[in-house]
N, C-alpha and C. Protein backbone atom coordinates (compact mmCIF):
# COMPACT_ATOMS: atom_id res chain seq x y z
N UNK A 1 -45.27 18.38 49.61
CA UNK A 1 -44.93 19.32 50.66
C UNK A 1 -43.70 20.13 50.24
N UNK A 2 -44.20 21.57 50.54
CA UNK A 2 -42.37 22.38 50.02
C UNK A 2 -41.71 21.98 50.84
N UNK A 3 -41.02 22.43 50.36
CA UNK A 3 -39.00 22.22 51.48
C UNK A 3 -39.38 22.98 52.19
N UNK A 4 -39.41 24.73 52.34
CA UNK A 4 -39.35 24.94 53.30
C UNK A 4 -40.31 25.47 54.08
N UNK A 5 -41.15 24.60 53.84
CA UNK A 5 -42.84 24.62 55.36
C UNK A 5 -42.60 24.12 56.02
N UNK A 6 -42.80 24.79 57.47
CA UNK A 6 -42.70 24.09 58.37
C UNK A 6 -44.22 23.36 58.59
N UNK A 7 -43.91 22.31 59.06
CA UNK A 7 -44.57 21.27 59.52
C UNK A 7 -45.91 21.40 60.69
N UNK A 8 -47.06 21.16 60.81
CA UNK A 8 -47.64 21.36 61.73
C UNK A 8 -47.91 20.20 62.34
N UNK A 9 -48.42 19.66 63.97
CA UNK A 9 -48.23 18.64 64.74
C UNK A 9 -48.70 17.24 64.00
N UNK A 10 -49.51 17.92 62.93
CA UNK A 10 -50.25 17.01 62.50
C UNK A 10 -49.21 16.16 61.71
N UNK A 11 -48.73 16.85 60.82
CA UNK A 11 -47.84 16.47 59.29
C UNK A 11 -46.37 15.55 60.45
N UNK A 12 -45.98 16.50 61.59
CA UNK A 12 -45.13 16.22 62.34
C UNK A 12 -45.10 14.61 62.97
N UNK A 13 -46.22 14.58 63.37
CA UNK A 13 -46.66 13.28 63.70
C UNK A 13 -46.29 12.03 62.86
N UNK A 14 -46.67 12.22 61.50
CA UNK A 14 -46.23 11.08 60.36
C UNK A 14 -44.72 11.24 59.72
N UNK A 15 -44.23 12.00 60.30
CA UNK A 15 -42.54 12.07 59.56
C UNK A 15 -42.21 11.14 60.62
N UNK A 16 -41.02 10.66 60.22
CA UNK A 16 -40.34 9.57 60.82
C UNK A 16 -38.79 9.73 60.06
N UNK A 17 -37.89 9.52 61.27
CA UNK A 17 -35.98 9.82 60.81
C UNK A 17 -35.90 11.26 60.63
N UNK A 18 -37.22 12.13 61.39
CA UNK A 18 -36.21 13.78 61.08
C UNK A 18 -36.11 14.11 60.53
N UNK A 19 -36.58 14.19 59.43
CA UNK A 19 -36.52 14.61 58.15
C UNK A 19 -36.55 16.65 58.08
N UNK A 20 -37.61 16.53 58.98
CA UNK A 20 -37.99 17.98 58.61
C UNK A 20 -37.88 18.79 60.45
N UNK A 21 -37.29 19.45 60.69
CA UNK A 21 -37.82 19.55 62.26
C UNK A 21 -39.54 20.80 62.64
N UNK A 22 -40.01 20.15 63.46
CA UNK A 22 -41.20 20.65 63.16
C UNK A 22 -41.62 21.97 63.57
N UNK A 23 -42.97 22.75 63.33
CA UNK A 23 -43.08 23.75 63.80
C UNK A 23 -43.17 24.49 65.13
N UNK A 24 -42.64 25.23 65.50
CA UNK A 24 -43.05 25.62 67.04
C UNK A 24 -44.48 25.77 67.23
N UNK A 25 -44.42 24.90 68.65
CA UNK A 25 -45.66 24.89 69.12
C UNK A 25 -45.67 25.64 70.58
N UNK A 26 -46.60 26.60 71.01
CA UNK A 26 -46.18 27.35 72.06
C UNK A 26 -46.37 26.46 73.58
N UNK A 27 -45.46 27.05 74.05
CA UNK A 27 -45.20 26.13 75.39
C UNK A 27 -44.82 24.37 75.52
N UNK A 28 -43.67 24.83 74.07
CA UNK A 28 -43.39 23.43 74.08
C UNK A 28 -41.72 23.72 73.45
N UNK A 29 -40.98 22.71 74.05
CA UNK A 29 -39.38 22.91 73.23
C UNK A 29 -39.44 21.74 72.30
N UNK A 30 -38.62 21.32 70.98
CA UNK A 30 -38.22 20.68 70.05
C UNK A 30 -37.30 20.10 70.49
N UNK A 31 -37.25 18.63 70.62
CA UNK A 31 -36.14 18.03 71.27
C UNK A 31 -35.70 16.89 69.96
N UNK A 32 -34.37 16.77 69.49
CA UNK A 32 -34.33 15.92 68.60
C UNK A 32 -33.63 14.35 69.19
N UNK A 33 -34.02 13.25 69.19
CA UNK A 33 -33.65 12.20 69.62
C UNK A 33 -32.35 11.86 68.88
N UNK A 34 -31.72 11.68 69.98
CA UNK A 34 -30.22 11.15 70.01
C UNK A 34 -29.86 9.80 69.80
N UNK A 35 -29.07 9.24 69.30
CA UNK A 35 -28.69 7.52 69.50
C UNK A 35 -28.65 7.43 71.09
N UNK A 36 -29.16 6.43 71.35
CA UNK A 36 -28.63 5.63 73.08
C UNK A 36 -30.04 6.47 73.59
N UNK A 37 -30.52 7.58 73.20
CA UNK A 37 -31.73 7.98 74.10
C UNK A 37 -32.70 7.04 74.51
N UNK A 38 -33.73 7.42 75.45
CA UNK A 38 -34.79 6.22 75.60
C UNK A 38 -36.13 6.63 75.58
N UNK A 39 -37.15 6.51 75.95
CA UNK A 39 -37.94 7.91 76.12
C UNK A 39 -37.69 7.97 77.65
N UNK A 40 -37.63 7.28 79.02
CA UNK A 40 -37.53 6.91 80.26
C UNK A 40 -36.53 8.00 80.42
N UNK A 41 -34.92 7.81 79.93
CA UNK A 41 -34.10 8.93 80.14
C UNK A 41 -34.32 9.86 79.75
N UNK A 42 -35.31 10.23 78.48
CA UNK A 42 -35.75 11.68 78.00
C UNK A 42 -36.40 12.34 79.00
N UNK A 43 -37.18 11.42 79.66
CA UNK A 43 -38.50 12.28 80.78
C UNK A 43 -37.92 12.64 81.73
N UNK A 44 -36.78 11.50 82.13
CA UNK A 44 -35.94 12.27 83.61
C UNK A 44 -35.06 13.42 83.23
N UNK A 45 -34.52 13.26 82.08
CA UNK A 45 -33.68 14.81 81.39
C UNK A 45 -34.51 16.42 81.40
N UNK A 46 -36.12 15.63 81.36
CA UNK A 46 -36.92 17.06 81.82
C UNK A 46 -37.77 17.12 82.74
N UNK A 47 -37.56 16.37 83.30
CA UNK A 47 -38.35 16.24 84.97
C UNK A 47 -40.04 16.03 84.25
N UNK A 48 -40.30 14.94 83.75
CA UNK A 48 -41.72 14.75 82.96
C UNK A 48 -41.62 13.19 83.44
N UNK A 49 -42.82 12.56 82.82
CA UNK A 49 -43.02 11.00 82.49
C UNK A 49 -43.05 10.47 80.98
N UNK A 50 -42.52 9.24 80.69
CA UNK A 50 -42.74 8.71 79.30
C UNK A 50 -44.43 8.96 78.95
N UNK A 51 -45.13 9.15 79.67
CA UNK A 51 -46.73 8.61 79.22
C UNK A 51 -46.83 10.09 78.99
N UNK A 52 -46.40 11.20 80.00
CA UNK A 52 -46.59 12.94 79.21
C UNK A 52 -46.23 12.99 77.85
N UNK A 53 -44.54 12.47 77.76
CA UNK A 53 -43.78 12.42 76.46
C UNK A 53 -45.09 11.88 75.29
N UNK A 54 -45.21 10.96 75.74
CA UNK A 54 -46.07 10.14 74.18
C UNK A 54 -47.68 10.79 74.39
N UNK A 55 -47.83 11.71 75.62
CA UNK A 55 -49.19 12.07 75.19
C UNK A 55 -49.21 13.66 73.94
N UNK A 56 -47.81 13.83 74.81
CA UNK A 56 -47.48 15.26 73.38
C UNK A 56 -47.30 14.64 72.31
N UNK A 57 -46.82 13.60 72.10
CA UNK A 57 -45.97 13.04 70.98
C UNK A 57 -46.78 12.07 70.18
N UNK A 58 -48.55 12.02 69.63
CA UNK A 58 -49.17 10.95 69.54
C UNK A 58 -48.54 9.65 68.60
N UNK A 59 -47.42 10.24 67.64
CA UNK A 59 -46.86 8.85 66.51
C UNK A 59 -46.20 8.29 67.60
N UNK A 60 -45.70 8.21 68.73
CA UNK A 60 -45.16 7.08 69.72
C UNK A 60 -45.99 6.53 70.26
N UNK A 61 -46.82 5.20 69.40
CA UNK A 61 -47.76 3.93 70.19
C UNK A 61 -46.90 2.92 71.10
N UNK A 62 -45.23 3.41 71.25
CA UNK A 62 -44.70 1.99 71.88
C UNK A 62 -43.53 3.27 72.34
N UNK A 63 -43.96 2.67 73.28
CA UNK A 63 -42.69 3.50 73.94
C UNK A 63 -40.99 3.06 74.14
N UNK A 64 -41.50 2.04 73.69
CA UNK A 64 -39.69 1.52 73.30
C UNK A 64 -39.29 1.81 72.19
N UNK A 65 -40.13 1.98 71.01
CA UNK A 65 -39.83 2.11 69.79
C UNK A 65 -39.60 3.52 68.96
N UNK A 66 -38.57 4.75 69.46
CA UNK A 66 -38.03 5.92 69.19
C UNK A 66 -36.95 5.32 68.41
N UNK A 67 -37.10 6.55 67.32
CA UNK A 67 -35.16 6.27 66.45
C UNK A 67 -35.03 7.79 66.66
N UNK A 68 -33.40 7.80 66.66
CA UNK A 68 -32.56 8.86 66.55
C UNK A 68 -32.79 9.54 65.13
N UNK A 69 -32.85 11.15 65.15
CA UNK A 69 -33.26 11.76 64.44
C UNK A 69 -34.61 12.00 64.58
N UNK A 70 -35.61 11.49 64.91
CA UNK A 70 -36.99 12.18 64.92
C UNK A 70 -37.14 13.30 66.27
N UNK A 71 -38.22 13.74 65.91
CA UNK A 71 -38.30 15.23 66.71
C UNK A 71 -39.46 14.94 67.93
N UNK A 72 -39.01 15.34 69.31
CA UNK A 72 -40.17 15.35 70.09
C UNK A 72 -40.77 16.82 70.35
N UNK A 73 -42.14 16.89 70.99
CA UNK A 73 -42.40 17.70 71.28
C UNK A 73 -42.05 17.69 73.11
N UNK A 74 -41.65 18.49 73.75
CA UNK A 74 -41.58 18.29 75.56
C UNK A 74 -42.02 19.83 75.81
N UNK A 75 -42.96 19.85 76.82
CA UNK A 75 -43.73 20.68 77.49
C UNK A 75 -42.60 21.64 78.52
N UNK A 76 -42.60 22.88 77.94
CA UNK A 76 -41.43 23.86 79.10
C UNK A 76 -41.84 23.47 80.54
């Protein structure tokens, strides 16, 4: 993969630690996970649910299991 391609949901999906932040997808913002985040406090930070979060987001099978630095997708 070059350096500087951006990423499509697909490729986005299998990065893990942020590496790359991914491509815009329309009607969606890039949110990068913070230390201490949760996904629970992510969804109330955008008035959503964890189960919306991980339905944009298919590499989250566990919803406890986010690290800081990877990229979400959240619906405007």
């Amino acid at each position: 993969m070059s350096e500087n391609k951006e990423l499509n949901l697909e490729e986005m999906n299998e990065v893990s630690g942020g590496y790359k932040k991914p491509a815009p997808k329309e009607g969606f913002i890039i949110y990068q996970i913070v230390k201490g985040d949760a996904l629970s406090k992510i969804a109330r930070k955008f008035n959503t649910t964890e189960a919306m979060i991980m339905a944009w987001n298919p590499k989250i099978k566990n919803k406890n299991l986010i690290y800081a630095g990877d990229y979400l997708y959240i619906k405007k």
